[in-house]
Each structure stands twice: as C-alpha cells, then as structure tokens.
N, C-alpha and C. Protein backbone atom coordinates (compact mmCIF):
# COMPACT_ATOMS: atom_id res chain seq x y z
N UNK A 1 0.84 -1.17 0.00
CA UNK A 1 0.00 0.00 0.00
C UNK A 1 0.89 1.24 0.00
N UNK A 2 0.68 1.97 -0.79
CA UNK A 2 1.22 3.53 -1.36
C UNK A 2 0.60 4.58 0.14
N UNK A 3 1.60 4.92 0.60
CA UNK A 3 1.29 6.14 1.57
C UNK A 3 1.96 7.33 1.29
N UNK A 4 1.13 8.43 1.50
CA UNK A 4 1.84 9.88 1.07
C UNK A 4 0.88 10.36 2.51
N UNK A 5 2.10 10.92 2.91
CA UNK A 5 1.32 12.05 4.34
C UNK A 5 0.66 13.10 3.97
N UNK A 6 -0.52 13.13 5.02
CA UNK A 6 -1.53 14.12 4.62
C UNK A 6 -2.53 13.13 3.47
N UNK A 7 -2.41 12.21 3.42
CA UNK A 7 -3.13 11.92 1.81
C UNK A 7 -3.96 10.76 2.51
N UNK A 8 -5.13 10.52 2.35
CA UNK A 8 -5.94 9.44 3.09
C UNK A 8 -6.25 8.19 2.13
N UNK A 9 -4.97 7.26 2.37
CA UNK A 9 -4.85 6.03 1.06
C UNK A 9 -5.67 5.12 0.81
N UNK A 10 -6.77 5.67 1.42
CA UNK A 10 -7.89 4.77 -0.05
C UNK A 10 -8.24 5.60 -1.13
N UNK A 11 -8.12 7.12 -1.15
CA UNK A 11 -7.75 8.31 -2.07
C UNK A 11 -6.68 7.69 -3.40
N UNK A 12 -5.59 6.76 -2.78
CA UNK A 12 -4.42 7.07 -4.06
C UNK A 12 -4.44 5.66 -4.99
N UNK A 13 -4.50 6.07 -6.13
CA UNK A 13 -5.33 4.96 -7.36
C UNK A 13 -4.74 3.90 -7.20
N UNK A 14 -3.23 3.65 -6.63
CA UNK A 14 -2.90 2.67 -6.60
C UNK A 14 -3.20 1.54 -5.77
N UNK A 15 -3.90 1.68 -4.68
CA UNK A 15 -4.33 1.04 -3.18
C UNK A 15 -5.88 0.95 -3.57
N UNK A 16 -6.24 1.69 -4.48
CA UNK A 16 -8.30 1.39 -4.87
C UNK A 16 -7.71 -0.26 -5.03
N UNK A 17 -9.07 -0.98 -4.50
CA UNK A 17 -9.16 -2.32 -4.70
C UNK A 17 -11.02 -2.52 -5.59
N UNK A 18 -11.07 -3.06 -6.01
CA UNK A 18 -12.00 -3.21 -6.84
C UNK A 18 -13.45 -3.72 -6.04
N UNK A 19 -14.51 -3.65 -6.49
CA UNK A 19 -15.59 -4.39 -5.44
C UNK A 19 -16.04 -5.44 -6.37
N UNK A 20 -15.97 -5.52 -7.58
CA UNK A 20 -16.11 -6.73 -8.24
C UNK A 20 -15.25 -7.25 -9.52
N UNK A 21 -14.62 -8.14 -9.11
CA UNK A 21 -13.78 -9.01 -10.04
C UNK A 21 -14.23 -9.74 -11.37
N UNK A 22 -14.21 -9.24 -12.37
CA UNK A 22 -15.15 -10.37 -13.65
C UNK A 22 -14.43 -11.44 -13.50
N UNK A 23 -15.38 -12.23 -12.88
CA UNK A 23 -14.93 -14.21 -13.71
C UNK A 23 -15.01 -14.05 -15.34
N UNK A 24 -13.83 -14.40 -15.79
CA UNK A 24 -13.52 -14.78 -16.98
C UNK A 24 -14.73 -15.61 -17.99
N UNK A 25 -15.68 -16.33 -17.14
CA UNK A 25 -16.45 -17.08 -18.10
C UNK A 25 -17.38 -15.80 -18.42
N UNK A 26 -17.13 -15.27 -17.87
CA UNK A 26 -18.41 -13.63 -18.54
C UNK A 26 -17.66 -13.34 -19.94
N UNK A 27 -16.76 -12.89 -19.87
CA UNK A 27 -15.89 -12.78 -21.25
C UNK A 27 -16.52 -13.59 -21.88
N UNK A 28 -15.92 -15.10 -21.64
CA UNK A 28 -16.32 -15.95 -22.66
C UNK A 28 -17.72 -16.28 -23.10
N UNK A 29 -18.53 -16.42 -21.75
CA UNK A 29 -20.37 -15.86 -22.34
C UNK A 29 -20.18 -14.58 -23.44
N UNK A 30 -19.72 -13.66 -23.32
CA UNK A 30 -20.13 -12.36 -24.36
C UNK A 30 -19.64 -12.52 -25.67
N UNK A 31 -18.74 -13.58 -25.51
CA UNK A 31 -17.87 -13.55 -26.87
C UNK A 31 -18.64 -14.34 -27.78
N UNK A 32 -19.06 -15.67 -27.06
CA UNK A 32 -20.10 -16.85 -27.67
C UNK A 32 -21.11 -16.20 -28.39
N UNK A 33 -21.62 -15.43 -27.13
CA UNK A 33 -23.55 -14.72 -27.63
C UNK A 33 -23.00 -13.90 -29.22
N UNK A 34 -21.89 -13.09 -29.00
CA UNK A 34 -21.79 -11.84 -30.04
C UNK A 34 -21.25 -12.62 -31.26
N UNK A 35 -21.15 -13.98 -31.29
CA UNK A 35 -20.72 -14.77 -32.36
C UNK A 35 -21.70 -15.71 -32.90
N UNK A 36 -23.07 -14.95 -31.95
CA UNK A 36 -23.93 -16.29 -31.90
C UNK A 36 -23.80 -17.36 -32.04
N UNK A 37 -23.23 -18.37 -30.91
CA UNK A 37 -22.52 -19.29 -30.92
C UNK A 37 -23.85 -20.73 -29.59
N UNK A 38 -24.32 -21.39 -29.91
CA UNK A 38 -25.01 -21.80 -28.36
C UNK A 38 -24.22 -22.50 -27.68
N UNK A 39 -24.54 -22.49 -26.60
CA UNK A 39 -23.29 -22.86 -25.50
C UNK A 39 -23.05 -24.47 -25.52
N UNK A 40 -24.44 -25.07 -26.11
CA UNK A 40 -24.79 -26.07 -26.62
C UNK A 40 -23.61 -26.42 -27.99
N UNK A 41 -23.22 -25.75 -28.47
CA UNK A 41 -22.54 -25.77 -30.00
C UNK A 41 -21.08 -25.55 -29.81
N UNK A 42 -20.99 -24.35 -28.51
CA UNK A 42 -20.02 -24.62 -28.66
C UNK A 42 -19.19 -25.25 -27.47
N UNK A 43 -19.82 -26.12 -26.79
CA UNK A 43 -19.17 -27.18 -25.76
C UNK A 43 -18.88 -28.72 -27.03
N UNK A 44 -19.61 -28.93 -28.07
CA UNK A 44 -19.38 -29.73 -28.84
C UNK A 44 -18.18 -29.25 -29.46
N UNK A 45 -18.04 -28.35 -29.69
CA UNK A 45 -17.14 -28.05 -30.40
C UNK A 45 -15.52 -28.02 -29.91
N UNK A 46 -15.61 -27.91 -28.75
CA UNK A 46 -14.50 -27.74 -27.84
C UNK A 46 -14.40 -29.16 -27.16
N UNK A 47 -15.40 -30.00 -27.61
CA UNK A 47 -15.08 -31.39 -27.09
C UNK A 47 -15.49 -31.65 -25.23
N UNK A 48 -16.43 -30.81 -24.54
CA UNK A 48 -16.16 -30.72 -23.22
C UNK A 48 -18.28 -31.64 -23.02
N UNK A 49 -18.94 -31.22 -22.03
CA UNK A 49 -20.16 -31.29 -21.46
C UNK A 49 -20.52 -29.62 -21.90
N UNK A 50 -21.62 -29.67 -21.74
CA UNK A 50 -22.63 -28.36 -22.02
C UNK A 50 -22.66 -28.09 -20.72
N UNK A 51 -23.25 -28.59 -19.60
CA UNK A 51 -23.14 -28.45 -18.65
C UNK A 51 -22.08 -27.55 -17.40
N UNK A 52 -20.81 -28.41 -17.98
CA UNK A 52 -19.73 -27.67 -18.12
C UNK A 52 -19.52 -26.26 -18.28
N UNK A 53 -20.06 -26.18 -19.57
CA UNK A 53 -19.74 -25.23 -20.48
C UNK A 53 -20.77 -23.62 -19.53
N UNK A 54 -21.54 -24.03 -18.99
CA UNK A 54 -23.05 -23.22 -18.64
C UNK A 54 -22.13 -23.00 -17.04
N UNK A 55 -21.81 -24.43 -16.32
CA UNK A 55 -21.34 -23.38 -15.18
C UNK A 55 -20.26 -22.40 -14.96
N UNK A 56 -19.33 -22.60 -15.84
CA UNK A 56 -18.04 -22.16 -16.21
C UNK A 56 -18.90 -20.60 -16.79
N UNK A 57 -19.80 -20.39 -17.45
CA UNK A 57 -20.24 -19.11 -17.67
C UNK A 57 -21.07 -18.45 -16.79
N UNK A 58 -21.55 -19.50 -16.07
CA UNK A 58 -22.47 -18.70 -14.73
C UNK A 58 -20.85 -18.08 -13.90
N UNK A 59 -20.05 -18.49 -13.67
CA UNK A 59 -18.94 -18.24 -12.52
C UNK A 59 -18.82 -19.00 -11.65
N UNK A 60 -19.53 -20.36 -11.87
CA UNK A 60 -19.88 -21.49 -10.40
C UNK A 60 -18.39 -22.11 -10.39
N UNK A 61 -17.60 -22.46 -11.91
CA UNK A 61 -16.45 -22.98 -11.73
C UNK A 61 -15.44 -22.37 -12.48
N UNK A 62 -14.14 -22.80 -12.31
CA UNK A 62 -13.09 -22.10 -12.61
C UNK A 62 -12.80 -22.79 -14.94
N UNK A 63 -12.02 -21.43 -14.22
CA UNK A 63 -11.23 -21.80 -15.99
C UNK A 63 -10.31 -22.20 -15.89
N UNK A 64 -10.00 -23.58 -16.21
CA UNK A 64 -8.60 -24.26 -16.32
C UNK A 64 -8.36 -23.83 -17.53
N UNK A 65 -6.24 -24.81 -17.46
CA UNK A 65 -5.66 -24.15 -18.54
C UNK A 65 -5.99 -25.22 -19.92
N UNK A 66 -6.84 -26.08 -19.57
CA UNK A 66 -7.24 -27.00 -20.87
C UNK A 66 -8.21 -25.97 -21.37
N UNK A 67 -8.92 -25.68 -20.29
CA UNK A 67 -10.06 -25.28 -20.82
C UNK A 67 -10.00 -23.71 -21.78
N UNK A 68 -8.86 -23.00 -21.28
CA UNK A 68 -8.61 -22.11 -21.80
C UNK A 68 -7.86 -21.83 -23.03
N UNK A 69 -7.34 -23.22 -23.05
CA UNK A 69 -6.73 -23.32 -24.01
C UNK A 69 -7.68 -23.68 -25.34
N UNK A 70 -8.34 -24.49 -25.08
CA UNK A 70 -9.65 -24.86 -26.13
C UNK A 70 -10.38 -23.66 -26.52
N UNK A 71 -10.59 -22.71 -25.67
CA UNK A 71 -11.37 -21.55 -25.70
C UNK A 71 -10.77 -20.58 -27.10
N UNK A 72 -9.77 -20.64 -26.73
CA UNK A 72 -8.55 -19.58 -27.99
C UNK A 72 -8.64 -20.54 -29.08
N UNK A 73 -8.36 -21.92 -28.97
CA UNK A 73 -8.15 -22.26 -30.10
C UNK A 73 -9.87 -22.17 -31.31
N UNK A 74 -10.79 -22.17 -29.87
CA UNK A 74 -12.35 -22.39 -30.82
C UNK A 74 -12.71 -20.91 -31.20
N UNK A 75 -12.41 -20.20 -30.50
CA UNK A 75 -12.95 -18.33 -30.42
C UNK A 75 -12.01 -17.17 -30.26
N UNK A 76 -10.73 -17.47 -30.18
CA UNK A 76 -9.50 -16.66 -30.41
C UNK A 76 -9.27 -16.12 -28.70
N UNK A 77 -10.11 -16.21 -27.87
CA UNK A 77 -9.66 -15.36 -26.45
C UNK A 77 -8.13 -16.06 -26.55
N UNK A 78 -7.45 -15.12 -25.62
CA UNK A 78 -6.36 -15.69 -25.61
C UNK A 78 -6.05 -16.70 -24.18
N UNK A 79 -5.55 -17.68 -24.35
CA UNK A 79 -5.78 -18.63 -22.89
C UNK A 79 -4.85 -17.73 -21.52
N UNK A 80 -3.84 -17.06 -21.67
CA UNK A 80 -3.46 -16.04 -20.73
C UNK A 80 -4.36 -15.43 -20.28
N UNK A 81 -5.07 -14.75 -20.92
CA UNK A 81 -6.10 -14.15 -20.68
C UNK A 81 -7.01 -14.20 -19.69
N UNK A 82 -7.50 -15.06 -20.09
CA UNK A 82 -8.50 -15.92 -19.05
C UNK A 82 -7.74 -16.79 -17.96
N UNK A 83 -7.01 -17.08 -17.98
CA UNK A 83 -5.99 -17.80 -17.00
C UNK A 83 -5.79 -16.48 -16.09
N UNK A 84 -5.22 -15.12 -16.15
CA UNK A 84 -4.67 -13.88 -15.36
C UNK A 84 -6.12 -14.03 -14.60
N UNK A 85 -7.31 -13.64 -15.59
CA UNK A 85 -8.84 -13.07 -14.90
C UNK A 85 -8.93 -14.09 -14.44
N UNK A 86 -8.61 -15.56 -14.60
CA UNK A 86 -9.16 -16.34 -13.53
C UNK A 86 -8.53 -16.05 -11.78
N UNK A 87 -7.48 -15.80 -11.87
CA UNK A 87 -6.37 -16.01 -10.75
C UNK A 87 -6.74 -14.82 -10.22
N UNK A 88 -7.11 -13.54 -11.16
CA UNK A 88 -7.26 -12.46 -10.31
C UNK A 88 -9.00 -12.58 -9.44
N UNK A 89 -9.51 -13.05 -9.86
CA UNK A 89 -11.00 -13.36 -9.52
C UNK A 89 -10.62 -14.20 -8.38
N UNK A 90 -10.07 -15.66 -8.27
CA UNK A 90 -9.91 -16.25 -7.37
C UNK A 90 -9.27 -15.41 -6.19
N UNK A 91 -8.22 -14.76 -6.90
CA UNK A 91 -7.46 -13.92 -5.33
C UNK A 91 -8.79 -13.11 -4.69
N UNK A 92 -8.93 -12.01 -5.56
CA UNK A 92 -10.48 -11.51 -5.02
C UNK A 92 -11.74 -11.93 -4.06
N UNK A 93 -11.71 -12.84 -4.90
CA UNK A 93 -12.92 -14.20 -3.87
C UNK A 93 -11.98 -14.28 -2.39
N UNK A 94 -10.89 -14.56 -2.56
CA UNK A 94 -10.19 -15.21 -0.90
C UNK A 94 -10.15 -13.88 -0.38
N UNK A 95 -10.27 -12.99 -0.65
CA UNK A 95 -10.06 -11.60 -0.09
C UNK A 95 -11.56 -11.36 0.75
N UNK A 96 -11.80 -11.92 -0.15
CA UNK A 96 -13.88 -11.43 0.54
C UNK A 96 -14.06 -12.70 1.28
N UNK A 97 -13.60 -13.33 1.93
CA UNK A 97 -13.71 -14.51 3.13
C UNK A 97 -13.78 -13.46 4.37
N UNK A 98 -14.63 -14.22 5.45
CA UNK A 98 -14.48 -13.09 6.69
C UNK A 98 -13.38 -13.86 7.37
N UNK A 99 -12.64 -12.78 7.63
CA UNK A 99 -11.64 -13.11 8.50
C UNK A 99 -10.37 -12.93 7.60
N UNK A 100 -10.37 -13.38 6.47
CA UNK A 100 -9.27 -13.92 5.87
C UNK A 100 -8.02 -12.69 6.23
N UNK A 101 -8.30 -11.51 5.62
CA UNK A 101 -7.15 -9.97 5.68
C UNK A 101 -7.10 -9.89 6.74
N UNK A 102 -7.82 -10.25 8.02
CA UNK A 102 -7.04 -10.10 8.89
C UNK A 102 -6.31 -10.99 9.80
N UNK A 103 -6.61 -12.09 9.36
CA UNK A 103 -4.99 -13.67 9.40
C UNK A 103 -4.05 -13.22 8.46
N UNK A 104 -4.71 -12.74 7.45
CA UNK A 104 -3.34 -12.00 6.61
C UNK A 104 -2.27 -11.68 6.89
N UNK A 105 -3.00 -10.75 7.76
CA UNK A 105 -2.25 -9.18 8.11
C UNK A 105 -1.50 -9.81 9.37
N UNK A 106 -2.13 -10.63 10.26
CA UNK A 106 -1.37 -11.08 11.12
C UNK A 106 -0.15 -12.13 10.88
N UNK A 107 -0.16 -12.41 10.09
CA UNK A 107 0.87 -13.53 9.39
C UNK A 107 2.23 -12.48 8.95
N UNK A 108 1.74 -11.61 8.32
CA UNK A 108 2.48 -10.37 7.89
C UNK A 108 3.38 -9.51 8.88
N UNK A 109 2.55 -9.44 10.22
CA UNK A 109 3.39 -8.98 11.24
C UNK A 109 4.10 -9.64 11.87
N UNK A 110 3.96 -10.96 11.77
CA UNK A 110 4.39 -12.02 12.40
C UNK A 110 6.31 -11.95 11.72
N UNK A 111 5.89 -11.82 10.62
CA UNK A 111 6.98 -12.30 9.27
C UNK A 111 7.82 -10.97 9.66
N UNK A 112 7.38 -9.97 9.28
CA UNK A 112 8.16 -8.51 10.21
C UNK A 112 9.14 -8.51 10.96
N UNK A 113 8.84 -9.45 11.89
CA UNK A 113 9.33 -9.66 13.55
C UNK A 113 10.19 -10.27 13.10
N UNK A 114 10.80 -11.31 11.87
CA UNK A 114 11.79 -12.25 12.07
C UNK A 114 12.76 -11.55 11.80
C-alpha cells in the first residue's frame, strides 16, 4: 500500500481495490452470444459437457488451462487471458472470506518480527 502524508490512502489509485472481479467465463459468455454461438454448440465443439460449459459461464467454476486453451483455439480469447482473470478473480474471492485480511495481516506482522 502507497502512503503519502496528509493523503488518506484509499484516495491514491494505486491502493483502490475493486468491489467486483469479472470471472472470466463472462468474457467468454459475451464472446459466444456476439458470435452467436449456443453454448450447446459450442461445448461440442470444444469437445467438453454443455453443462460444463453453462457453469463455467455462470462463474460457479473455474477456468482451467485446458479449458482455456480450447477456448482460444475455438474463439480466439487468448488462454493467458482468461488464465490472469481467472487467478485475479480467485485472489479476489479469498479476499472477501471473513476473516481472511485479517490472518493476513497477522501472518504479515508475524513475518516482520523475524
């Protein structure tokens, strides 16, 4: 966290933390629809379950790197891509656990001390 005295650092752009993280399968929902693609068509196509394919766009499950990889090769996203937004979404999610930042933070002071 960026501190400047006098300056109240949730003020400085670098320390803003976001309140919602896009799961990556939103991308990939928008990309499907704007290609009119059915999720139905294109889980065949990518060789996976439809099922699959539907929770991975709700946000219920993650984007692996098969899966991301299939994704680029069927619709061009790039599998980095979705691999970064996945990881950054997941960090996000562990952030919004109660409790979690502040075992964090105590782990952190702990580490200080050595």
């Amino acid at each position: 966290m960026v501190e400047i005295e006098g300056v109240d650092p949730q003020m400085i752009l670098s320390n803003l933390k976001p309140n919602y993280v896009t799961h990556p399968g939103e991308v990939i929902m928008d990309e499907i629809e704007y290609l009119q693609i059915r999720q139905k068509d294109f889980a065949e196509r990518i060789g996976v379950s439809a099922s699959l394919v539907n929770q991975i766009l709700k946000g219920k499950r993650p984007v692996n790197t098969e899966f991301a990889m299939l994704t680029e090769a069927a619709i061009g996203i790039p599998a980095d891509l979705l691999l970064r937004m996945q990881a950054r979404y997941d960090k996000w999610k562990t952030e919004q656990k109660p409790g979690f930042m502040e075992k964090l933070k105590s782990i952190q002071k702990f580490a200080a001390a050595l």
